[in-house]
C-alpha atoms as a PDB file:
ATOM      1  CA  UNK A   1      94.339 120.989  98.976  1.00  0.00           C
ATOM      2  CA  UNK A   2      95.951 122.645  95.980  1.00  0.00           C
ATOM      3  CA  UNK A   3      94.124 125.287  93.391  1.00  0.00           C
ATOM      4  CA  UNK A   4      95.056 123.782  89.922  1.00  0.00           C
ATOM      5  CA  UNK A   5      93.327 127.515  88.643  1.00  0.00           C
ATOM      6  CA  UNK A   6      95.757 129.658  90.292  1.00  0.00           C
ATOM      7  CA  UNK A   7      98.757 127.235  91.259  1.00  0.00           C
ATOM      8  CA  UNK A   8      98.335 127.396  94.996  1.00  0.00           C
ATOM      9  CA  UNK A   9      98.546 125.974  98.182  1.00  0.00           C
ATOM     10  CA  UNK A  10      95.977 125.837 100.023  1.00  0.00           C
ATOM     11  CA  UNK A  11      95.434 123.777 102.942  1.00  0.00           C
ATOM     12  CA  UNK A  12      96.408 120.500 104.585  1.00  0.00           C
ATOM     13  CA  UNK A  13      94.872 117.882 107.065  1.00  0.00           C
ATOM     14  CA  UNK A  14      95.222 113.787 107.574  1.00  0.00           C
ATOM     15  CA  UNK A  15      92.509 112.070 106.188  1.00  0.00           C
ATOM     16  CA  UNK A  16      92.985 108.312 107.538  1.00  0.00           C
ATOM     17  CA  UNK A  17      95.227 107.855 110.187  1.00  0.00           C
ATOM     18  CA  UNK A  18      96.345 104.217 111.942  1.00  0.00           C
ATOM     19  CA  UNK A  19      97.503 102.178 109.203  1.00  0.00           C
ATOM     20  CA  UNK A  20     100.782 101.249 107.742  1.00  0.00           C
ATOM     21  CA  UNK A  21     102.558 100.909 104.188  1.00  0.00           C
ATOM     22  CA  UNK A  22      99.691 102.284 102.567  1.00  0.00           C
ATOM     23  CA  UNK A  23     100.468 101.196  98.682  1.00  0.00           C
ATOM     24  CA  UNK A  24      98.949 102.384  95.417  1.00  0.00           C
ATOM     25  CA  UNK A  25      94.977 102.204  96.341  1.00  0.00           C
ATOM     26  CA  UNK A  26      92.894 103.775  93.742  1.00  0.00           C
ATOM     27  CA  UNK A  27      89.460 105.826  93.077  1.00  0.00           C
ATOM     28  CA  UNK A  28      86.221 105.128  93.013  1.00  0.00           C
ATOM     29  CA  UNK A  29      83.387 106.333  90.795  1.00  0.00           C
ATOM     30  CA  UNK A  30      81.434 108.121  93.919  1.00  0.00           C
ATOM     31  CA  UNK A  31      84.337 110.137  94.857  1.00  0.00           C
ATOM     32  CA  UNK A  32      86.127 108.023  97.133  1.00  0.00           C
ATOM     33  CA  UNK A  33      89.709 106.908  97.298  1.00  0.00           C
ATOM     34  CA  UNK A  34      90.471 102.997  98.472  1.00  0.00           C
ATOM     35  CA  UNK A  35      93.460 102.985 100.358  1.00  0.00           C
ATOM     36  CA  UNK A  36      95.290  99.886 100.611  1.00  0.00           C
ATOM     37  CA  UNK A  37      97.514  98.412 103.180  1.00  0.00           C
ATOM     38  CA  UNK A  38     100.931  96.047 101.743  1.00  0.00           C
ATOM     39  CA  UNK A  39     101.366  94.637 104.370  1.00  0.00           C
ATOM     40  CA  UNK A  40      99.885  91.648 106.782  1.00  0.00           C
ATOM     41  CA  UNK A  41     101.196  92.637 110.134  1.00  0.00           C
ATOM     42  CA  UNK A  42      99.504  92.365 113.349  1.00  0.00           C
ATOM     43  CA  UNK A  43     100.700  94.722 115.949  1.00  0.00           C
ATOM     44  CA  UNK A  44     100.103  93.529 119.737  1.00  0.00           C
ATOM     45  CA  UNK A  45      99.030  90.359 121.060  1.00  0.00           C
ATOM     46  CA  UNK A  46      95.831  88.364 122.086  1.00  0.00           C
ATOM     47  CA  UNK A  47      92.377  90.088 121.124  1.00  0.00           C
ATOM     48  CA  UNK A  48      93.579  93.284 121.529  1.00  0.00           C
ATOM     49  CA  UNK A  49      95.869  93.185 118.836  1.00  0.00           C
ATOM     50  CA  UNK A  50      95.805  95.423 115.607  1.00  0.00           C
ATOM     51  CA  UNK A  51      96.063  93.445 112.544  1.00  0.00           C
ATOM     52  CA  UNK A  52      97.119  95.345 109.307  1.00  0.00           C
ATOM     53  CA  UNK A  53      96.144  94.689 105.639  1.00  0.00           C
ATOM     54  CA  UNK A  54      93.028  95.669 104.819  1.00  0.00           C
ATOM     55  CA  UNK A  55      91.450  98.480 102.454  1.00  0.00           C
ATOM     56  CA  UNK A  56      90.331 102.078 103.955  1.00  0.00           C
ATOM     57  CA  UNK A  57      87.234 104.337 101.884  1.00  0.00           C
ATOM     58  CA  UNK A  58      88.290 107.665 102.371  1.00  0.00           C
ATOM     59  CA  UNK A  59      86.561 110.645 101.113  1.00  0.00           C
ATOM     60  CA  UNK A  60      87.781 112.737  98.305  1.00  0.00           C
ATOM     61  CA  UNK A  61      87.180 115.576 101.035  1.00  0.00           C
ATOM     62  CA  UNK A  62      87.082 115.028 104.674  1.00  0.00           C
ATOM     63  CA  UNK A  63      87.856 112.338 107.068  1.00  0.00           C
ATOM     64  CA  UNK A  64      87.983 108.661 107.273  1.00  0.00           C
ATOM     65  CA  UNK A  65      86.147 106.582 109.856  1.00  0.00           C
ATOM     66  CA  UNK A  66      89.393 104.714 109.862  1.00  0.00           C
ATOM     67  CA  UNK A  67      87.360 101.709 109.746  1.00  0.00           C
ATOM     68  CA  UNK A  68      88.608  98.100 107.450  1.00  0.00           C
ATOM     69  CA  UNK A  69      86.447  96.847 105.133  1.00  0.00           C
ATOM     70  CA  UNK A  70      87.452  93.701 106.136  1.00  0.00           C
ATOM     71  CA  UNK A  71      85.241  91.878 104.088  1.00  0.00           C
ATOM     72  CA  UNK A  72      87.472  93.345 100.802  1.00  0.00           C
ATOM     73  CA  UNK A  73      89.947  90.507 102.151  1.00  0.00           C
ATOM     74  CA  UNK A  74      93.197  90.957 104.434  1.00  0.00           C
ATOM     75  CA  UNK A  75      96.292  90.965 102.556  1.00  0.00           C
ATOM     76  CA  UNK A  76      99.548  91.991 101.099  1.00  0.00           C
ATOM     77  CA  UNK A  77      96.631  94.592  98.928  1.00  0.00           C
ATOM     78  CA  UNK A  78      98.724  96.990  96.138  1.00  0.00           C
ATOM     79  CA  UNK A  79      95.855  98.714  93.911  1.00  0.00           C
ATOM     80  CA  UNK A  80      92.231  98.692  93.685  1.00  0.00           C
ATOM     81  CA  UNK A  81      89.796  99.430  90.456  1.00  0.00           C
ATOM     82  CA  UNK A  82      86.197  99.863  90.844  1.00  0.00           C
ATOM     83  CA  UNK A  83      84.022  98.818  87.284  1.00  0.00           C
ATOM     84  CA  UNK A  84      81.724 101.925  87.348  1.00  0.00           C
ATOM     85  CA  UNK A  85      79.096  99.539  85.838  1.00  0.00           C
ATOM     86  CA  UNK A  86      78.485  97.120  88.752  1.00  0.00           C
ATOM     87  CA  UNK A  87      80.539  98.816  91.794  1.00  0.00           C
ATOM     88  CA  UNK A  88      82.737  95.613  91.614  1.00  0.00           C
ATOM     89  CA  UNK A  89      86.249  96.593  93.115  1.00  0.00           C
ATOM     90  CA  UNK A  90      89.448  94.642  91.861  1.00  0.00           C
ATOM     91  CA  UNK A  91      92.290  93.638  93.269  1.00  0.00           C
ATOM     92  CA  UNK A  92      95.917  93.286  93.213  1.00  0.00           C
ATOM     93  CA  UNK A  93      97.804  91.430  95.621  1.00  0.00           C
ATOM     94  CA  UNK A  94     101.824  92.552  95.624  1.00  0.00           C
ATOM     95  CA  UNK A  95     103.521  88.960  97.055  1.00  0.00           C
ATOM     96  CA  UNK A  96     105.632  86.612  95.358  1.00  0.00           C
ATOM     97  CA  UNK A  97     102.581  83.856  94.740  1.00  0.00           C
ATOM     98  CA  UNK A  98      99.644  85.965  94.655  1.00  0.00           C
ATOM     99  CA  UNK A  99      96.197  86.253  93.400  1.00  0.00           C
ATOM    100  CA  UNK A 100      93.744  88.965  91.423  1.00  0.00           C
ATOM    101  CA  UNK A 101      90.744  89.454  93.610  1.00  0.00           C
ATOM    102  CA  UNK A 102      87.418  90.777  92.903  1.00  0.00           C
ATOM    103  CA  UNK A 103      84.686  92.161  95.447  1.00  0.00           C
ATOM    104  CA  UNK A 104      80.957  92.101  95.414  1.00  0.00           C
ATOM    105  CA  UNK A 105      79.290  94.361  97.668  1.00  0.00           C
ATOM    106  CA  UNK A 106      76.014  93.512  99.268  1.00  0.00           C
ATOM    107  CA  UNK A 107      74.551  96.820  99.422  1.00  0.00           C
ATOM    108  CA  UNK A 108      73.926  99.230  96.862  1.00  0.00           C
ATOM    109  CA  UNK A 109      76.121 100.711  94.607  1.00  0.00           C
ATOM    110  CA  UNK A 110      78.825 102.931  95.871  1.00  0.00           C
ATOM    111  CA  UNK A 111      77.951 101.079  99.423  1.00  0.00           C
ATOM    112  CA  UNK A 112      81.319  98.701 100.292  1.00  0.00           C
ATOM    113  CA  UNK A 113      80.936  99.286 103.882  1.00  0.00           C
ATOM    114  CA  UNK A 114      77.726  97.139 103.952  1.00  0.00           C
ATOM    115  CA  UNK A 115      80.199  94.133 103.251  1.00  0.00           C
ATOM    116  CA  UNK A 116      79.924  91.848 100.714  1.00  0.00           C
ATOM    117  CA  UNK A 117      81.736  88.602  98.874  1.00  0.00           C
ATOM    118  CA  UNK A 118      85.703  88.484  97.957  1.00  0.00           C
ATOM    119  CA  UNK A 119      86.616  86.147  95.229  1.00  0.00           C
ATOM    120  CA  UNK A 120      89.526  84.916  93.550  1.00  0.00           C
ATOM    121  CA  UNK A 121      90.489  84.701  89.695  1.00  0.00           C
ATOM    122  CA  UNK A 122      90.704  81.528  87.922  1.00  0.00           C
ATOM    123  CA  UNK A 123      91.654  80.611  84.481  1.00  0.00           C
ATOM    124  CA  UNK A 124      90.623  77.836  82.113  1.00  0.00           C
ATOM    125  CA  UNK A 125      88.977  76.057  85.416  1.00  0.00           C
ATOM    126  CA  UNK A 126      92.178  74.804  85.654  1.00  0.00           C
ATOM    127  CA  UNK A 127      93.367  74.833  89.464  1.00  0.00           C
ATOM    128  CA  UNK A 128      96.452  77.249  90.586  1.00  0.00           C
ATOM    129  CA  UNK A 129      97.382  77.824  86.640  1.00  0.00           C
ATOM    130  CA  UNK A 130     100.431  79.499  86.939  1.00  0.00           C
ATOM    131  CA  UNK A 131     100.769  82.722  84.718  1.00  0.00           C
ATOM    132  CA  UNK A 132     104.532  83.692  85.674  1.00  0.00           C
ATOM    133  CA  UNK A 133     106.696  81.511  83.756  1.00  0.00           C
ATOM    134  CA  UNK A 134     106.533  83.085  80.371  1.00  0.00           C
ATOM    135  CA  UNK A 135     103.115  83.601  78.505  1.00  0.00           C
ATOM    136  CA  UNK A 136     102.583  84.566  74.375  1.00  0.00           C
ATOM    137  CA  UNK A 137     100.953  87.584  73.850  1.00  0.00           C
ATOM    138  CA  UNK A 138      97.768  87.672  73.240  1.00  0.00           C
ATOM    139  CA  UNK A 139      96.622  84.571  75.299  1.00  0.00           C
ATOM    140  CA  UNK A 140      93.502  84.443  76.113  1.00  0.00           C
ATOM    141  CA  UNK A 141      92.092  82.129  79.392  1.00  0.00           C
ATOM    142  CA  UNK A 142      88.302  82.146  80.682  1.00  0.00           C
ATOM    143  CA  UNK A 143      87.708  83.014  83.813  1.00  0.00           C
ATOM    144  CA  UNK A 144      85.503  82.047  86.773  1.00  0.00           C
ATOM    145  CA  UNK A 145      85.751  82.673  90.495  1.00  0.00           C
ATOM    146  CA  UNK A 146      86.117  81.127  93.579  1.00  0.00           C
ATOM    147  CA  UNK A 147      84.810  82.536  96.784  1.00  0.00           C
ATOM    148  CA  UNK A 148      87.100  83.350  99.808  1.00  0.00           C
ATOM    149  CA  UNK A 149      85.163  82.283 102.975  1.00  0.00           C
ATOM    150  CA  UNK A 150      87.245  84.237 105.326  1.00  0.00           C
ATOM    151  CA  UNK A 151      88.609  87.202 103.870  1.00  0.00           C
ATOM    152  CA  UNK A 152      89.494  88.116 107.077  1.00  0.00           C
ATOM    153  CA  UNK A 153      92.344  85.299 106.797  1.00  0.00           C
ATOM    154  CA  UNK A 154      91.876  84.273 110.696  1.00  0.00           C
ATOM    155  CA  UNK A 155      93.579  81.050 109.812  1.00  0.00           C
ATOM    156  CA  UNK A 156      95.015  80.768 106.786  1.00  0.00           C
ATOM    157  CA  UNK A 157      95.114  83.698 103.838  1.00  0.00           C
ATOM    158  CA  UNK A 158      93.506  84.415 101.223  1.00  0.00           C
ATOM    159  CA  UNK A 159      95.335  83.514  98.445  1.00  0.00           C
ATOM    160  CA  UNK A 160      96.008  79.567 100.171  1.00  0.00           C
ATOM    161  CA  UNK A 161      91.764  79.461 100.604  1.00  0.00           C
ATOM    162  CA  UNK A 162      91.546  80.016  97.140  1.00  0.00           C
ATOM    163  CA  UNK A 163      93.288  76.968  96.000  1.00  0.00           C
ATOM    164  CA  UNK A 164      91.941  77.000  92.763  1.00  0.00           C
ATOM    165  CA  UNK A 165      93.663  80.439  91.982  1.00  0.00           C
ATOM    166  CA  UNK A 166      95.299  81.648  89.205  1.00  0.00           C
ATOM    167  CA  UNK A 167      98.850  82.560  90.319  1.00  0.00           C
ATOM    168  CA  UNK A 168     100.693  85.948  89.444  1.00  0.00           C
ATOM    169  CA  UNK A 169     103.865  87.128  90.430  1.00  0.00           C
ATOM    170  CA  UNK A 170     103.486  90.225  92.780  1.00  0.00           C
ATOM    171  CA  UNK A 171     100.478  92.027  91.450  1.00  0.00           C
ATOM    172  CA  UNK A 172     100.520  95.570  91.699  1.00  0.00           C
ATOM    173  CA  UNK A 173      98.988  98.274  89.300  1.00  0.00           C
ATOM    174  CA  UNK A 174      95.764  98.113  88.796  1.00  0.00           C
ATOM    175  CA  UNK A 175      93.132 100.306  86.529  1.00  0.00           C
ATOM    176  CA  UNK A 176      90.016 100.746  84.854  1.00  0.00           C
ATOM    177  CA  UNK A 177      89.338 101.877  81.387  1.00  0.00           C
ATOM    178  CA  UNK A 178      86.440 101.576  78.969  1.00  0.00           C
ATOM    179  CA  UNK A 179      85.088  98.532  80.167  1.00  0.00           C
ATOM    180  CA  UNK A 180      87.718  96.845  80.932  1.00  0.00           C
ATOM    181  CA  UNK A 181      90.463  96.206  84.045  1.00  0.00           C
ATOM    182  CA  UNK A 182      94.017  96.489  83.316  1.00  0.00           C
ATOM    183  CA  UNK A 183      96.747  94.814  86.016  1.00  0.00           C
ATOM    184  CA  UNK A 184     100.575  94.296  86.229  1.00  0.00           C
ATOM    185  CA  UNK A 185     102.846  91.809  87.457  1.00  0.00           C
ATOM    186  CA  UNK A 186     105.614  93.345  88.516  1.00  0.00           C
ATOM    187  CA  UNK A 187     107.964  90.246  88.478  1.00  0.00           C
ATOM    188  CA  UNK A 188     105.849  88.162  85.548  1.00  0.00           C
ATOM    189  CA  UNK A 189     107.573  86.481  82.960  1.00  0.00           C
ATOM    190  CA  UNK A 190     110.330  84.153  81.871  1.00  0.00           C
ATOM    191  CA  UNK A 191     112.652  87.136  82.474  1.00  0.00           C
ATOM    192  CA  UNK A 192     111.148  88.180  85.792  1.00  0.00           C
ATOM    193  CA  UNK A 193     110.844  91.724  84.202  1.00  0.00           C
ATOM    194  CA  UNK A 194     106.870  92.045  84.161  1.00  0.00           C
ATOM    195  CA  UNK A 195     103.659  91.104  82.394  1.00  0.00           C
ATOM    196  CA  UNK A 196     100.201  93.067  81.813  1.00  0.00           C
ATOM    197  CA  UNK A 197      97.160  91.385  81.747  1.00  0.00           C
ATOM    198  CA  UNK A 198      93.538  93.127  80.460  1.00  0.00           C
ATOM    199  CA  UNK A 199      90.113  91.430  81.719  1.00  0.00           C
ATOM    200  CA  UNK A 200      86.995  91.668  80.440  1.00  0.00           C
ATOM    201  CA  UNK A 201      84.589  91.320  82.575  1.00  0.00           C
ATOM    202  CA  UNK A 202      81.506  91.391  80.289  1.00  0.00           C
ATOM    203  CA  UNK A 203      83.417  88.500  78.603  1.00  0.00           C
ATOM    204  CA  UNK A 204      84.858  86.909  81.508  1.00  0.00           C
ATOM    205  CA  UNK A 205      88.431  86.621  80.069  1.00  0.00           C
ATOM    206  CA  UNK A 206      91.674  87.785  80.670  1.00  0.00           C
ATOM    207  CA  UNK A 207      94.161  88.429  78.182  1.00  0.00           C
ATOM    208  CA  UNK A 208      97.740  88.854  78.467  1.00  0.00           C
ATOM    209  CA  UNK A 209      99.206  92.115  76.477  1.00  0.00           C
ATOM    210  CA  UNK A 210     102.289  92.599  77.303  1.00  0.00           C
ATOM    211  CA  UNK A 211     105.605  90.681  78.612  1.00  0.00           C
ATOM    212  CA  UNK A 212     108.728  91.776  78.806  1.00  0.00           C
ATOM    213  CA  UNK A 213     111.929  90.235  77.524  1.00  0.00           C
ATOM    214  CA  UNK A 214     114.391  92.726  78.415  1.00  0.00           C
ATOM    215  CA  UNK A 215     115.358  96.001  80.187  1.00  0.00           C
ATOM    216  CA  UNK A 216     115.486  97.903  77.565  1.00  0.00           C
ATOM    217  CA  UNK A 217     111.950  97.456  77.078  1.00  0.00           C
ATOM    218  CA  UNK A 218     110.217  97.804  80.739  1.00  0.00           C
ATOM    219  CA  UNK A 219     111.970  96.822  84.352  1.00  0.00           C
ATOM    220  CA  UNK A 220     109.045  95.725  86.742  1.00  0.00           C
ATOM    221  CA  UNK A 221     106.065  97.756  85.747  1.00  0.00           C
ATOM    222  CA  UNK A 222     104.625  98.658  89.320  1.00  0.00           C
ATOM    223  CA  UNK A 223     101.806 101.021  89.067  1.00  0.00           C
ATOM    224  CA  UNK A 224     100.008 101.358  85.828  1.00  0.00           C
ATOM    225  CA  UNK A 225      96.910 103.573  84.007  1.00  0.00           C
ATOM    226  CA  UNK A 226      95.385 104.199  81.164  1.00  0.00           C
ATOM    227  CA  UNK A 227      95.740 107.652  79.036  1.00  0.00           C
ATOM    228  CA  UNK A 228      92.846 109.557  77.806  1.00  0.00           C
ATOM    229  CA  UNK A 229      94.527 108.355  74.488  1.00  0.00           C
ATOM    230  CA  UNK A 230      94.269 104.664  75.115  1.00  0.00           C
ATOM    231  CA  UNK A 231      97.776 104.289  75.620  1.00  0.00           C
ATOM    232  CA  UNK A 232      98.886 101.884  79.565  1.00  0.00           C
ATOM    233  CA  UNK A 233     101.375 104.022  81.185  1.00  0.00           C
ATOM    234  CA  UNK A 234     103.492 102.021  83.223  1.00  0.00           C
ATOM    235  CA  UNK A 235     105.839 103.444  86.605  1.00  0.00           C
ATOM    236  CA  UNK A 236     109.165 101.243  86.539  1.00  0.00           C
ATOM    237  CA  UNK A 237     110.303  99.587  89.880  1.00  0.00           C
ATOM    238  CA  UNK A 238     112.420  97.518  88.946  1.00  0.00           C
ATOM    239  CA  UNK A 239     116.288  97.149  89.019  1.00  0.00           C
ATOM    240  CA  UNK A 240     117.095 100.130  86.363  1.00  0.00           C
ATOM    241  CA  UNK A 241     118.431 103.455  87.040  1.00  0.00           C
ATOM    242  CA  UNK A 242     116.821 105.693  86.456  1.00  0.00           C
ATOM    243  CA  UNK A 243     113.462 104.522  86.921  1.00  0.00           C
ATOM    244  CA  UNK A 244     110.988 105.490  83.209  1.00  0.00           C
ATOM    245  CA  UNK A 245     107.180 105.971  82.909  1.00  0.00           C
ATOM    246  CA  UNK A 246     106.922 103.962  79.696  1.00  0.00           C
ATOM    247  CA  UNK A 247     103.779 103.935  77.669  1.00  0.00           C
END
């Protein structure tokens, strides 16, 4: 705990323990933070083993249950955005072929640990459209979803149950401003340097806003928000030295 006020350090203690590569996560309108697992793991054998990849709630003060939400999907999870409008939480998934995801509790607002629906993104109804090989700016595809019945992936993951999918090349930031979710592939593009993508989910489309076709401009945007200004602030993790917060 630090004291912005008076600049000072003030105390320490481990909120969520028993997970592994913890990635970007995100907050939640109610205070929370979703912590997110990259990984898909499983440590031990049989019944008694202790798969990894799921998303943690932890408090913005105290302690974890250290329980999964398992129903928010098992996977290779980067960053999560809640719409404060519906308590929808979005997802980014930070593999090669991967998939935007979108959660519907079943309790009430603010309530994921009651469980709920996972779904996956897809564009123009069009089955596994693939968004990585170089996009214009400004497309714009419609969107539906389709639901993942086991988002615990006991057989087969998430992203291969959702065979109608949109595919994205290692999804990783992930945020919400005004209405709207913002998300990065880290990899997108023809150049393999990164794409951002803004949906709408009042008009149930996504629109690409950014690729990039060199360097110079952005290497691999991997976590991303969105200034009080209006302006996406993107965290390079690509190839480039040194690494630049780019806006």
């Amino acid at each position: 705990m630090f004291d912005v006020v008076n600049g000072r350090f003030l105390s320490s203690y481990n909120s969520l323990g028993g997970t592994i590569r913890n990635c970007a996560g995100g907050p939640t309108p109610w205070g929370t933070w979703l912590s997110c697992e990259e990984t898909f793991n499983t440590w031990g054998q049989g019944p008694d083993g202790f798969n990894h990849g799921y998303v943690f709630e932890v408090p913005g003060f105290g302690l974890s249950d250290g329980q999964p939400i398992r129903e928010m999907g098992r996977f290779y999870h980067e960053a999560a955005a809640v719409d404060p409008a519906t308590g929808y939480v979005y997802q980014t998934e930070d593999r090669g072929a991967s998939a935007f995801y979108k959660f519907v509790p079943s309790g009430q607002w603010g309530d994921l640990k009651s469980g709920g629906t996972l779904y996956a993104m897809v564009l123009n109804e069009t089955d596994r459209l693939d968004t990585r090989g170089g996009q214009v700016e400004g497309t714009v595809w419609t969107v539906t979803w389709q639901e993942v019945a086991d988002p615990d992936a006991v057989n087969e993951s998430c992203y291969n149950q959702a065979f109608k999918a949109a595919t994205f090349e290692r999804g990783e930031g992930c945020w919400y401003d005004d209405g709207k979710i913002y998300f990065c592939s880290t990899s997108g593009g023809a150049a393999s340097l990164g794409q951002i993508f803004c949906y709408d989910p009042r008009k149930e489309t996504v629109t690409i806003l950014f690729e990039s076709t060199s360097s110079d401009e952005v290497n691999g945007p991997d976590n991303i928000a969105v200034s009080p200004r209006g302006n996406i602030l993107m965290c390079e993790d690509g190839s480039s030295n040194p690494k630049r917060l780019v806006a």
